[in-house]
Protein backbone atom coordinates (compact mmCIF):
# COMPACT_ATOMS: atom_id res chain seq x y z
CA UNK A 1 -45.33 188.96 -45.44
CA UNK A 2 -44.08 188.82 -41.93
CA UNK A 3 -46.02 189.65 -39.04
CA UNK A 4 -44.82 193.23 -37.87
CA UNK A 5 -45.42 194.02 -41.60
CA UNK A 6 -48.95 192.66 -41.74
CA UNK A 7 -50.56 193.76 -38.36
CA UNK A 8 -53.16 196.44 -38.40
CA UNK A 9 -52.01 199.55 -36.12
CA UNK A 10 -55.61 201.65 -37.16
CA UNK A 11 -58.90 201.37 -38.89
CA UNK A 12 -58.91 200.61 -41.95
CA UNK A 13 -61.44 202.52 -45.03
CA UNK A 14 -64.42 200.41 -45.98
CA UNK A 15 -63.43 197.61 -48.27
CA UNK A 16 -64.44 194.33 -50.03
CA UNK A 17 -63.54 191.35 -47.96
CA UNK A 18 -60.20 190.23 -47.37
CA UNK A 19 -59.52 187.73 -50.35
CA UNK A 20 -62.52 188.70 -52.72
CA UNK A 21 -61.61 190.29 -56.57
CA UNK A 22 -63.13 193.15 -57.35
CA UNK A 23 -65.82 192.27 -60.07
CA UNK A 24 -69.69 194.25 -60.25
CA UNK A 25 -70.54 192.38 -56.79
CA UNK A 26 -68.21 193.62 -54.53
CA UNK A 27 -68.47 197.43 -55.56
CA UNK A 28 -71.45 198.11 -53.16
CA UNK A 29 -69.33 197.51 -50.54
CA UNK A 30 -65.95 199.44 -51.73
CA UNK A 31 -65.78 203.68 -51.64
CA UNK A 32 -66.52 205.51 -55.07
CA UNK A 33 -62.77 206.18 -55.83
CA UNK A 34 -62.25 202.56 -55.67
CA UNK A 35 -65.18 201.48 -57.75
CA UNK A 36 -64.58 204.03 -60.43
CA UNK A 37 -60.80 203.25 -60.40
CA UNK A 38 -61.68 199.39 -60.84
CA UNK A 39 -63.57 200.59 -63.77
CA UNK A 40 -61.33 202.31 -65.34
CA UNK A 41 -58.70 199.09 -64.83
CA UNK A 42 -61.80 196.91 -66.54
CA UNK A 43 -61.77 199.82 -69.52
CA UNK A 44 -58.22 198.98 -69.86
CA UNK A 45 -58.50 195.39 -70.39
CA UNK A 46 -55.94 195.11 -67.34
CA UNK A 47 -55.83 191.08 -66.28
CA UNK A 48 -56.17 190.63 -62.80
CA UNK A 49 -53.77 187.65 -62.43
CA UNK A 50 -50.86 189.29 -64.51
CA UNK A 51 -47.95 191.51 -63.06
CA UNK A 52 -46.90 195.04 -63.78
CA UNK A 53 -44.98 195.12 -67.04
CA UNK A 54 -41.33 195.94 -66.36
CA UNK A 55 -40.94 199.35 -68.92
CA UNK A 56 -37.37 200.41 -68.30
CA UNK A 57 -34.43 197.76 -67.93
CA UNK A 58 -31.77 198.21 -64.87
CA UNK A 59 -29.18 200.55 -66.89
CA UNK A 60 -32.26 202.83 -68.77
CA UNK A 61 -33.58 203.78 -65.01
CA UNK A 62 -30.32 204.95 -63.47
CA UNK A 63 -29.97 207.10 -66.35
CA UNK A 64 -33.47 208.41 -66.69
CA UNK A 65 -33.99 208.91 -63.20
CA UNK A 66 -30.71 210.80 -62.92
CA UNK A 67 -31.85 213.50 -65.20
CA UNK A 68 -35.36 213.42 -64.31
CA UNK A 69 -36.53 216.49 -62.09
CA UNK A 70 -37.71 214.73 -58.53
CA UNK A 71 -34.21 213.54 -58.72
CA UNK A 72 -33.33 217.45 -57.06
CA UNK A 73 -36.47 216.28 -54.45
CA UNK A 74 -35.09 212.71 -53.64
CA UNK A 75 -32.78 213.79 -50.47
CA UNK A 76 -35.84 215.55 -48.52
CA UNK A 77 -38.23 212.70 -49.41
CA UNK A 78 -35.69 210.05 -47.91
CA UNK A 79 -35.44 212.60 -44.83
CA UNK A 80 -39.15 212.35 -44.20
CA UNK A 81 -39.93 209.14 -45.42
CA UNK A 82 -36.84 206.98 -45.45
CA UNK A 83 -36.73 205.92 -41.56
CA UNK A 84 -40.38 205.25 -41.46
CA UNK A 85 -40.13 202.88 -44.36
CA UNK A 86 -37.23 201.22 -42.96
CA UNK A 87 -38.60 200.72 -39.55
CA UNK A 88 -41.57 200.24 -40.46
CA UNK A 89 -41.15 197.43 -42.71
CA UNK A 90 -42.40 199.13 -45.67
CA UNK A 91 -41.14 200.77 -48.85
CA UNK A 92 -40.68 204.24 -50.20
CA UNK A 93 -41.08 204.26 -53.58
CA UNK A 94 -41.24 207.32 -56.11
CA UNK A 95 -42.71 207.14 -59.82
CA UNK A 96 -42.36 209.23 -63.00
CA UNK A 97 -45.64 210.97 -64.27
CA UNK A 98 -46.39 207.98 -66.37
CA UNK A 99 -46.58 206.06 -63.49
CA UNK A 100 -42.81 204.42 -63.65
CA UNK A 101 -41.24 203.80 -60.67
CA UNK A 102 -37.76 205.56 -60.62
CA UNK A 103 -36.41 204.50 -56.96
CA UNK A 104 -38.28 201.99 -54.99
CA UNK A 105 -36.44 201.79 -51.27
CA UNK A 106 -36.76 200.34 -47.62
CA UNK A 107 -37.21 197.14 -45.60
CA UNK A 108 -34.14 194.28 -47.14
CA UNK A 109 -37.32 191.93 -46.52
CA UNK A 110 -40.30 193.72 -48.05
CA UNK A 111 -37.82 194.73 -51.27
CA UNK A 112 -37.75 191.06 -51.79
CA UNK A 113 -41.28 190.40 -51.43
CA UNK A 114 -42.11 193.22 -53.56
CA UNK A 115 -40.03 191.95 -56.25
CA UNK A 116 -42.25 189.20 -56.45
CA UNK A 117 -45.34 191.47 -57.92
CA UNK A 118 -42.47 193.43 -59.76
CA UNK A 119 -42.87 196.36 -57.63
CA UNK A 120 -39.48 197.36 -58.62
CA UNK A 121 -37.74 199.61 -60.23
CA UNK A 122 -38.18 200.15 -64.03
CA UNK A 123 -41.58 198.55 -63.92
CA UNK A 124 -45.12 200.54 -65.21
CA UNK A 125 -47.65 200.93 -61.89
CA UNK A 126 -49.50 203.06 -63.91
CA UNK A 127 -53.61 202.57 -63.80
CA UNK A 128 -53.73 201.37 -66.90
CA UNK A 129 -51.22 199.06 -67.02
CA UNK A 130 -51.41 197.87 -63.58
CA UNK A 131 -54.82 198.23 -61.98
CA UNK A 132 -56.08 200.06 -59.10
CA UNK A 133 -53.26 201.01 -56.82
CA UNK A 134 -51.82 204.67 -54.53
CA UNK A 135 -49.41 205.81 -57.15
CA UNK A 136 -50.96 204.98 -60.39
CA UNK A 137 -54.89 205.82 -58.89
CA UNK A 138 -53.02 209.32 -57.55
CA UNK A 139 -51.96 210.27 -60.90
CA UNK A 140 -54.89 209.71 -62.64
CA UNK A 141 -57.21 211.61 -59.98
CA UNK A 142 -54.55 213.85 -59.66
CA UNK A 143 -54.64 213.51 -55.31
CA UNK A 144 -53.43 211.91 -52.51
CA UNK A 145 -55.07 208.25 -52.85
CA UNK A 146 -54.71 205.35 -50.03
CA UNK A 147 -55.71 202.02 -51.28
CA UNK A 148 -56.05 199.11 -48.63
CA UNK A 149 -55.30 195.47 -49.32
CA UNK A 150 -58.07 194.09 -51.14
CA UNK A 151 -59.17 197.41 -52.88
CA UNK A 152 -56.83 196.56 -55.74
CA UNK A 153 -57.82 195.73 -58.72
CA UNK A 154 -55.47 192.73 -58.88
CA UNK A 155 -55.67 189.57 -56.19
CA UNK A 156 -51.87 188.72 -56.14
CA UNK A 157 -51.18 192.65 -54.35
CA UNK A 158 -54.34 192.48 -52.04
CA UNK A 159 -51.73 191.73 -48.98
CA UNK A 160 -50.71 195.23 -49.25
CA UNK A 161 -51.83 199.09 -48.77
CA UNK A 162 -50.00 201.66 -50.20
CA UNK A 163 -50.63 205.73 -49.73
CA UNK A 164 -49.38 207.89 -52.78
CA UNK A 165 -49.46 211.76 -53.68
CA UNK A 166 -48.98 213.46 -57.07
CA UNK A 167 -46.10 216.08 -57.08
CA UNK A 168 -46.08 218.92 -59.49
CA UNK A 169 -43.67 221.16 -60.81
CA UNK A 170 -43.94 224.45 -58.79
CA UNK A 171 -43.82 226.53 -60.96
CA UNK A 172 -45.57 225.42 -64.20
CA UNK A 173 -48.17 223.10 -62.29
CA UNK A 174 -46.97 220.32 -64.39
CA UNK A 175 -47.37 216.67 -63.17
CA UNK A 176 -43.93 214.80 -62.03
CA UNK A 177 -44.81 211.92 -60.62
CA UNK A 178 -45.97 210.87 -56.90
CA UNK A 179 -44.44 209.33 -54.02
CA UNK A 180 -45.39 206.46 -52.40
CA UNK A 181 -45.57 204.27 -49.08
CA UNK A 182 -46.05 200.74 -49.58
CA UNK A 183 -46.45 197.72 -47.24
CA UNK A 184 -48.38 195.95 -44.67
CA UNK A 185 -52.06 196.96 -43.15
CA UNK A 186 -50.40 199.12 -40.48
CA UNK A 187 -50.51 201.57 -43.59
CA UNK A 188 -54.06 201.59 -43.74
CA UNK A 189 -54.23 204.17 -40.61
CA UNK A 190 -55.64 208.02 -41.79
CA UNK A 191 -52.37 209.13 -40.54
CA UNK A 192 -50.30 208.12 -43.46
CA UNK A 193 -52.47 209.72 -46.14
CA UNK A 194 -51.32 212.76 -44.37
CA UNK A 195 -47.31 211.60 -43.87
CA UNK A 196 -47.28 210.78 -47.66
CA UNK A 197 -49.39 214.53 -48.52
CA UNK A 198 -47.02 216.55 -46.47
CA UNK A 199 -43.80 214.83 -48.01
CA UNK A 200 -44.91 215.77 -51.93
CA UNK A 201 -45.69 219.13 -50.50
CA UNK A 202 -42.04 218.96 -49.44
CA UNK A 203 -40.29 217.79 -52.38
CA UNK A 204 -42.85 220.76 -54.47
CA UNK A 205 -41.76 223.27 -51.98
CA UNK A 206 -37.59 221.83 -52.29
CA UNK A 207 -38.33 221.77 -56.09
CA UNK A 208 -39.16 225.55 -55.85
CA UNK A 209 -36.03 226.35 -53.54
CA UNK A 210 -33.86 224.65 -56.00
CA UNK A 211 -35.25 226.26 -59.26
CA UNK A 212 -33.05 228.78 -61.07
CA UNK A 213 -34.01 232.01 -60.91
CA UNK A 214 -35.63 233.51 -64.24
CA UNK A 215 -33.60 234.12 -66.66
CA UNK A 216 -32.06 237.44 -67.61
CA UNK A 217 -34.64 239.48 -69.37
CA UNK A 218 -37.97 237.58 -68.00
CA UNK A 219 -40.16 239.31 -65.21
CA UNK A 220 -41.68 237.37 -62.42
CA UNK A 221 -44.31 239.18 -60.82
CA UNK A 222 -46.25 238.24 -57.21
CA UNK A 223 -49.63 239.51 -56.82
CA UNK A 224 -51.41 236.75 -55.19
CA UNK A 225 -52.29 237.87 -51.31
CA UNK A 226 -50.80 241.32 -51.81
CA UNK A 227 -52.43 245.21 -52.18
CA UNK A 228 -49.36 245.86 -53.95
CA UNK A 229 -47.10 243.37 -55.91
CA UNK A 230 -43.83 242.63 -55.93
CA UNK A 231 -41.90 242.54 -59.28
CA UNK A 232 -38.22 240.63 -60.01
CA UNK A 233 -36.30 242.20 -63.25
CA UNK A 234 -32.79 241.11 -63.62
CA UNK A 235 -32.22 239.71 -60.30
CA UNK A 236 -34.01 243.24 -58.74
CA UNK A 237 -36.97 242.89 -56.80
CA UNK A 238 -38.92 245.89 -56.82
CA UNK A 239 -42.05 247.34 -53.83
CA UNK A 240 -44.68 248.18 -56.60
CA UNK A 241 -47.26 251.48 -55.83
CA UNK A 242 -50.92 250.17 -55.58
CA UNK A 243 -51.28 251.45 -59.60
CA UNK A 244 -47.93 250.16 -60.85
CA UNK A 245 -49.16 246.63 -59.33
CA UNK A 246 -52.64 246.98 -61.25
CA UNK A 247 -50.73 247.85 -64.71
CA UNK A 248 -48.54 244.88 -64.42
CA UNK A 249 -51.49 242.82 -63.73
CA UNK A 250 -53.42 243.73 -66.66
CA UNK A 251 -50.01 243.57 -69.17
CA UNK A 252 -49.35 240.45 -67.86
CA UNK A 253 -52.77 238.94 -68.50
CA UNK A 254 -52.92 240.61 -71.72
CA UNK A 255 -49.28 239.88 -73.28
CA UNK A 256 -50.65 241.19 -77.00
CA UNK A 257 -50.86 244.39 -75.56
CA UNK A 258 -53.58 246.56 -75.14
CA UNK A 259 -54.48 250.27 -76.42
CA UNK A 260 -54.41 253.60 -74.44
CA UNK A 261 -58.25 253.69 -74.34
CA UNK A 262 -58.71 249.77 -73.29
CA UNK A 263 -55.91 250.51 -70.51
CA UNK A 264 -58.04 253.62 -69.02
CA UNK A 265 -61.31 251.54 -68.72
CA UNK A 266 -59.29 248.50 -67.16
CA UNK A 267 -58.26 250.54 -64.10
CA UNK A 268 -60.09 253.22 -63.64
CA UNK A 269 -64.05 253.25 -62.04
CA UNK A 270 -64.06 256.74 -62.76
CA UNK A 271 -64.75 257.75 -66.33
CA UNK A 272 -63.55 261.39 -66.04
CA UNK A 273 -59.88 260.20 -65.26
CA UNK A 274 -57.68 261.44 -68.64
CA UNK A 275 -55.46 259.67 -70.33
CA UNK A 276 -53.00 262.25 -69.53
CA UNK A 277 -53.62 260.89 -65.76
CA UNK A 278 -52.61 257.24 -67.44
CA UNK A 279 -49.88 258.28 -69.55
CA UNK A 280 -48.40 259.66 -66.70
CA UNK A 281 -48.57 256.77 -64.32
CA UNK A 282 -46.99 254.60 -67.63
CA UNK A 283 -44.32 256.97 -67.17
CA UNK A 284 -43.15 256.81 -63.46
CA UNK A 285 -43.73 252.49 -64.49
CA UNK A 286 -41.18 252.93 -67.43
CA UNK A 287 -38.77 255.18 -65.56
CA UNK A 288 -38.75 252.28 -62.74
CA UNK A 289 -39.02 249.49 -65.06
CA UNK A 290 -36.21 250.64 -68.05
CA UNK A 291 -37.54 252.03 -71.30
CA UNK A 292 -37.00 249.23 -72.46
CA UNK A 293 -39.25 246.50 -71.02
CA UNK A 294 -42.35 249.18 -70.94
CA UNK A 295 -43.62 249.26 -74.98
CA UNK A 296 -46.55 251.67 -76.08
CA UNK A 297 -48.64 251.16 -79.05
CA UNK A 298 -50.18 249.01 -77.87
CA UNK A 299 -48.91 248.90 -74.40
CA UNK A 300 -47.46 245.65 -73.73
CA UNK A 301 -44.46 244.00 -71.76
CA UNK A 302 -41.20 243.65 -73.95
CA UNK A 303 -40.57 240.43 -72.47
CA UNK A 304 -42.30 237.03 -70.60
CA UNK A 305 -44.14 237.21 -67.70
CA UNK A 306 -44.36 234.54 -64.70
CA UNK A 307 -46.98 235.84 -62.66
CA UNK A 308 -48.23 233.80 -59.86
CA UNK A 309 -51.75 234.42 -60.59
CA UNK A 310 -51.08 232.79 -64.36
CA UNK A 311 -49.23 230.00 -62.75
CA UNK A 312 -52.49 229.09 -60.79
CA UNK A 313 -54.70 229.33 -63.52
CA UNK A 314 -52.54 226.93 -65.60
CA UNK A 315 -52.50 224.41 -62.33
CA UNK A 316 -56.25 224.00 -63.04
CA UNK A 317 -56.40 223.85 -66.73
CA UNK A 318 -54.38 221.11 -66.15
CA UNK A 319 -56.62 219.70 -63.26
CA UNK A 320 -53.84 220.08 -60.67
CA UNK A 321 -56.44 221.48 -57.71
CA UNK A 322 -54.06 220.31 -54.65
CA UNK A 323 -50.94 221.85 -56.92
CA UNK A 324 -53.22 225.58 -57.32
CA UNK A 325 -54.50 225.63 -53.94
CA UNK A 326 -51.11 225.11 -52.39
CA UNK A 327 -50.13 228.23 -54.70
CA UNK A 328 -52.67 230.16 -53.88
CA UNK A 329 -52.06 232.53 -50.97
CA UNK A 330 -54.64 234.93 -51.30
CA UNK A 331 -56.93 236.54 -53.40
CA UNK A 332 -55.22 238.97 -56.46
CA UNK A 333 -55.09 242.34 -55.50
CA UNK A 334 -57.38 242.19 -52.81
CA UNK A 335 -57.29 245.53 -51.94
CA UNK A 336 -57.79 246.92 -56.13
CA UNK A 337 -60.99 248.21 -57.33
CA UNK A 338 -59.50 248.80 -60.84
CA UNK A 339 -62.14 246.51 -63.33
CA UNK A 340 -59.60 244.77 -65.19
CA UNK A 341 -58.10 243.48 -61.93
CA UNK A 342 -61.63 242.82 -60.08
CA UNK A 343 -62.68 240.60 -63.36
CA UNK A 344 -59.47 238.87 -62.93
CA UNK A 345 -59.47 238.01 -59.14
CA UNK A 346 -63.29 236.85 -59.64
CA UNK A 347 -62.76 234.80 -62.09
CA UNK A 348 -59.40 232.69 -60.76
CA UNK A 349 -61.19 232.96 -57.13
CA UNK A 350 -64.39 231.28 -58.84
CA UNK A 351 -62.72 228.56 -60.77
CA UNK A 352 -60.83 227.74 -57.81
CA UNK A 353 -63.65 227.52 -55.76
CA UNK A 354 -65.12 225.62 -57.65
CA UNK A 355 -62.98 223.30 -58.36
CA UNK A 356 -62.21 222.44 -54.23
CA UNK A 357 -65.52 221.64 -54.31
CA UNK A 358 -66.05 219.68 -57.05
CA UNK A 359 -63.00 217.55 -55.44
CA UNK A 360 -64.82 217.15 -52.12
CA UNK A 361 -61.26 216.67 -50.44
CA UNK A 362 -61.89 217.82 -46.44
CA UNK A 363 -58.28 219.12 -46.32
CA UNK A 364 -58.32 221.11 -49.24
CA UNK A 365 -62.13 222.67 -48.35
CA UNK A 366 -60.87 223.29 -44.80
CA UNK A 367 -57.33 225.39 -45.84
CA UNK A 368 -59.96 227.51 -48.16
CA UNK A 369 -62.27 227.83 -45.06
CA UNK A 370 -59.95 228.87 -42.72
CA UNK A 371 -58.68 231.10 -44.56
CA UNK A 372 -59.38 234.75 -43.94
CA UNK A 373 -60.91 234.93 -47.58
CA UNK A 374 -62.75 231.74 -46.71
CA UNK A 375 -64.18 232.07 -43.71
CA UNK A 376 -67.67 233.25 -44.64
CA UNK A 377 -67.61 231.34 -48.09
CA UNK A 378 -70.86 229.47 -47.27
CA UNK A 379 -71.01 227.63 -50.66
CA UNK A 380 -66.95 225.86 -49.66
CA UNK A 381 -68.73 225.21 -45.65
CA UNK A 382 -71.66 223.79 -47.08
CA UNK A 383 -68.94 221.42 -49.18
CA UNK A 384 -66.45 220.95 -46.16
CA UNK A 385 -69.41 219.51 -44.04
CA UNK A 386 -70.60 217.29 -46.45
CA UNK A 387 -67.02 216.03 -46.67
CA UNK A 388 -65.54 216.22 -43.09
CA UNK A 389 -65.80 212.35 -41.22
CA UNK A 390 -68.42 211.97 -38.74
CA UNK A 391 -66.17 212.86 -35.83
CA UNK A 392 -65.32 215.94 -37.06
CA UNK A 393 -68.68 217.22 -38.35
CA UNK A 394 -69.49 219.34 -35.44
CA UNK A 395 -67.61 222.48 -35.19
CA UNK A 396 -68.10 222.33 -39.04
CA UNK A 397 -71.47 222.19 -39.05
CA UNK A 398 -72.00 224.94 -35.93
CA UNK A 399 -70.06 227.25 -38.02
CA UNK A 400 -72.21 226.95 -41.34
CA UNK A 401 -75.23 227.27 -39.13
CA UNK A 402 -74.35 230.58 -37.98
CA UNK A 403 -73.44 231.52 -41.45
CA UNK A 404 -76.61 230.62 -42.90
CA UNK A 405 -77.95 232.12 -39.80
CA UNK A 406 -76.45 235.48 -40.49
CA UNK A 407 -77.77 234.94 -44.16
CA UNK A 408 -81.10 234.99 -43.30
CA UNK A 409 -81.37 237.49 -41.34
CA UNK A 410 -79.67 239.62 -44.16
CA UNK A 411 -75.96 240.49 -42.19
CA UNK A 412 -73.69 238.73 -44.35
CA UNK A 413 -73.42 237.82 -48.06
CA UNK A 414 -71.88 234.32 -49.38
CA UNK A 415 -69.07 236.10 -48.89
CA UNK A 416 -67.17 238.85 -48.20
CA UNK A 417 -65.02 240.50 -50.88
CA UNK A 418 -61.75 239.42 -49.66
CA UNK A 419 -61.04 241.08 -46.53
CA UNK A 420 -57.68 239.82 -45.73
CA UNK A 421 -54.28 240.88 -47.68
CA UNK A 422 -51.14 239.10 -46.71
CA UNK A 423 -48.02 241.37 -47.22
């Protein structure tokens, strides 16, 4: 590897020596994700002297990548990465969800020196074919991973770093693939874990630009961040009242349909409401909606829902926590006292919660605790300062003192119930 390629231009994460394999010695000295990633690579029998196995020939990539979805993403990734690789001496590369890498471009020099470890493409870089590396550790974490010369699993690719973030389908959460940066130790900076986050962000956010609209008959409702949702029918997009936004919520969550009695105690507090108060709120809905998307007995949408709130919920089932945060602007409803919508917004603000802190990722923590719904989420502070780097601790830690300050002296609960709606 040539000079400019191999000089360090930052620190560099805590790692085993420069030159040493990875085997039950060194892990003392490497971080957790590496160690447990190296074990994993040791669960998969991967040899540490072989090369990634070449999975698609020359003609079965062009044709798989041309029909494969980041192909729509491809044009803003080279905008935001392409330069830097070139100029940099490194290599953009951008793998399938199995961990196949589709296009790998950049530096003339470093292509051919890649070829060499069959960092190409066609060839598998998944974990378990390939060891510890960015794109195949990323998928199988499912989050931005950096991994600095000697951190991988394999001695013949210690020479390089590489920086890699998943990308998921926007709308159904599901994993595509990642993009990459790979090349010399000027990679190992902080700053390109960042670059490389911010470009799958991108391509998620171009992916969701580019994606048809739903199809004729299908309802896509918004209710994320919003007193009252917003509803697309047929290429309409509809203002919803308060009420109409808490029925569509409920239907939507409850596709089987529900009965006239089970409707009434899912949005109303009060118990003397009638259902002639309900039937004729369904009413005005129908009248807006067409008589025939609106069904009664049992209530229940005529046709498939995308609701946003659904589409996060799915994003964690499917352990996707960068992917639901990102499409999480707010809590449901916020302003809705209606039970069946209160349960709801608990419940997808809980798992969410709880799964940003499970990931101890400082970025993701900090968006939740900036956030207006955040802000006095002492649980997600206590979390962030564990997590933050030592040069960043402070403010962090001065703000979760004067939460648990406040707590104490009985102002404040963990949190207040969602104060801020985004319109």
């Amino acid at each position: 590897m040539s000079e400019a390629t191999t000089r360090r231009s930052g620190p560099r994460e805590p790692g085993p020596e420069q030159g040493t394999a990875p085997g039950p010695g060194a892990r003392a000295a490497v971080r957790t994700l590496v160690a447990e990633s190296w074990r994993r690579s040791e669960r998969a029998r991967v040899s540490r002297d072989g090369a990634a196995p070449t999975e698609l020939e020359e003609a079965e990539v062009a044709a798989y990548r041309e029909q494969h979805p980041l192909a729509a993403a491809m044009p803003v990734i080279r905008e935001l990465l392409g330069a830097d690789a070139r100029d940099g001496g490194h290599l953009l590369a951008v793998c399938d969800a199995g961990g196949r890498l589709l296009w790998v471009e950049g530096d003339p020099a470093t292509l051919r020196q890649a070829r060499r470890m069959n960092f190409v493409a066609g060839a598998g870089w998944a974990e378990a074919a390939a060891g510890t590396n960015a794109p195949g550790t990323a998928l199988a974490v499912g989050r931005p991973v950096q991994v600095v010369s000697a951190e991988h699993f394999r001695p013949p690719v210690k020479d390089w770093t590489c920086v890699a973030a998943p990308v998921h389908d926007p709308r159904s959460g599901r994993l595509l693939g990642a993009v990459d940066l790979t090349g010399g130790e000027p990679l190992a900076h902080p700053h390109s874990l960042g670059l490389v986050r911010a470009v799958a962000r991108a391509a998620e956010a171009q992916l969701a630009l580019l994606a048809p609209p739903p199809p004729s008959g299908r309802l896509r409702l918004t209710a994320l961040g919003r007193d009252e949702a917003l509803l697309t029918v047929d290429g309409r997009r509809l203002s919803l009242s308060r009420r109409h936004s808490e029925i569509l919520v409920v239907l939507a969550h409850r596709p089987e349909g529900v009965t006239g009695g089970e409707l009434l105690t899912l949005l109303y507090e009060d118990e003397s409401v009638t259902p002639v108060t309900l039937r004729a709120e369904l009413s005005r809905l129908r009248a807006l909606l067409g008589p025939e998307l609106l069904c009664s007995r049992p209530y229940r949408l005529a046709v498939p829902v995308d609701a946003d709130f659904a589409a996060v919920d799915r994003r964690l089932a499917s352990g996707a926590v960068a992917a639901a945060a990102g499409a999480y602007p707010g809590p449901l409803l916020p302003g809705s006292a209606a039970p069946g919508v209160v349960r709801l917004r608990e419940r997808l603000a809980d798992r969410l919660r709880a799964a940003l802190v499970a990931r101890a990722d400082p970025r993701l923590l900090a968006d939740w605790a900036y956030s207006a719904w955040g802000e006095e989420d002492v649980e997600v502070w206590r979390a962030l300062c564990a997590a933050v780097p030592a040069a960043q601790l402070a403010p962090v830690r001065a703000r979760l003192d004067a939460l648990e300050a406040e707590l104490s002296a009985g102002a404040t609960g963990l949190q207040r119930p969602f104060p801020h709606t985004r319109r």
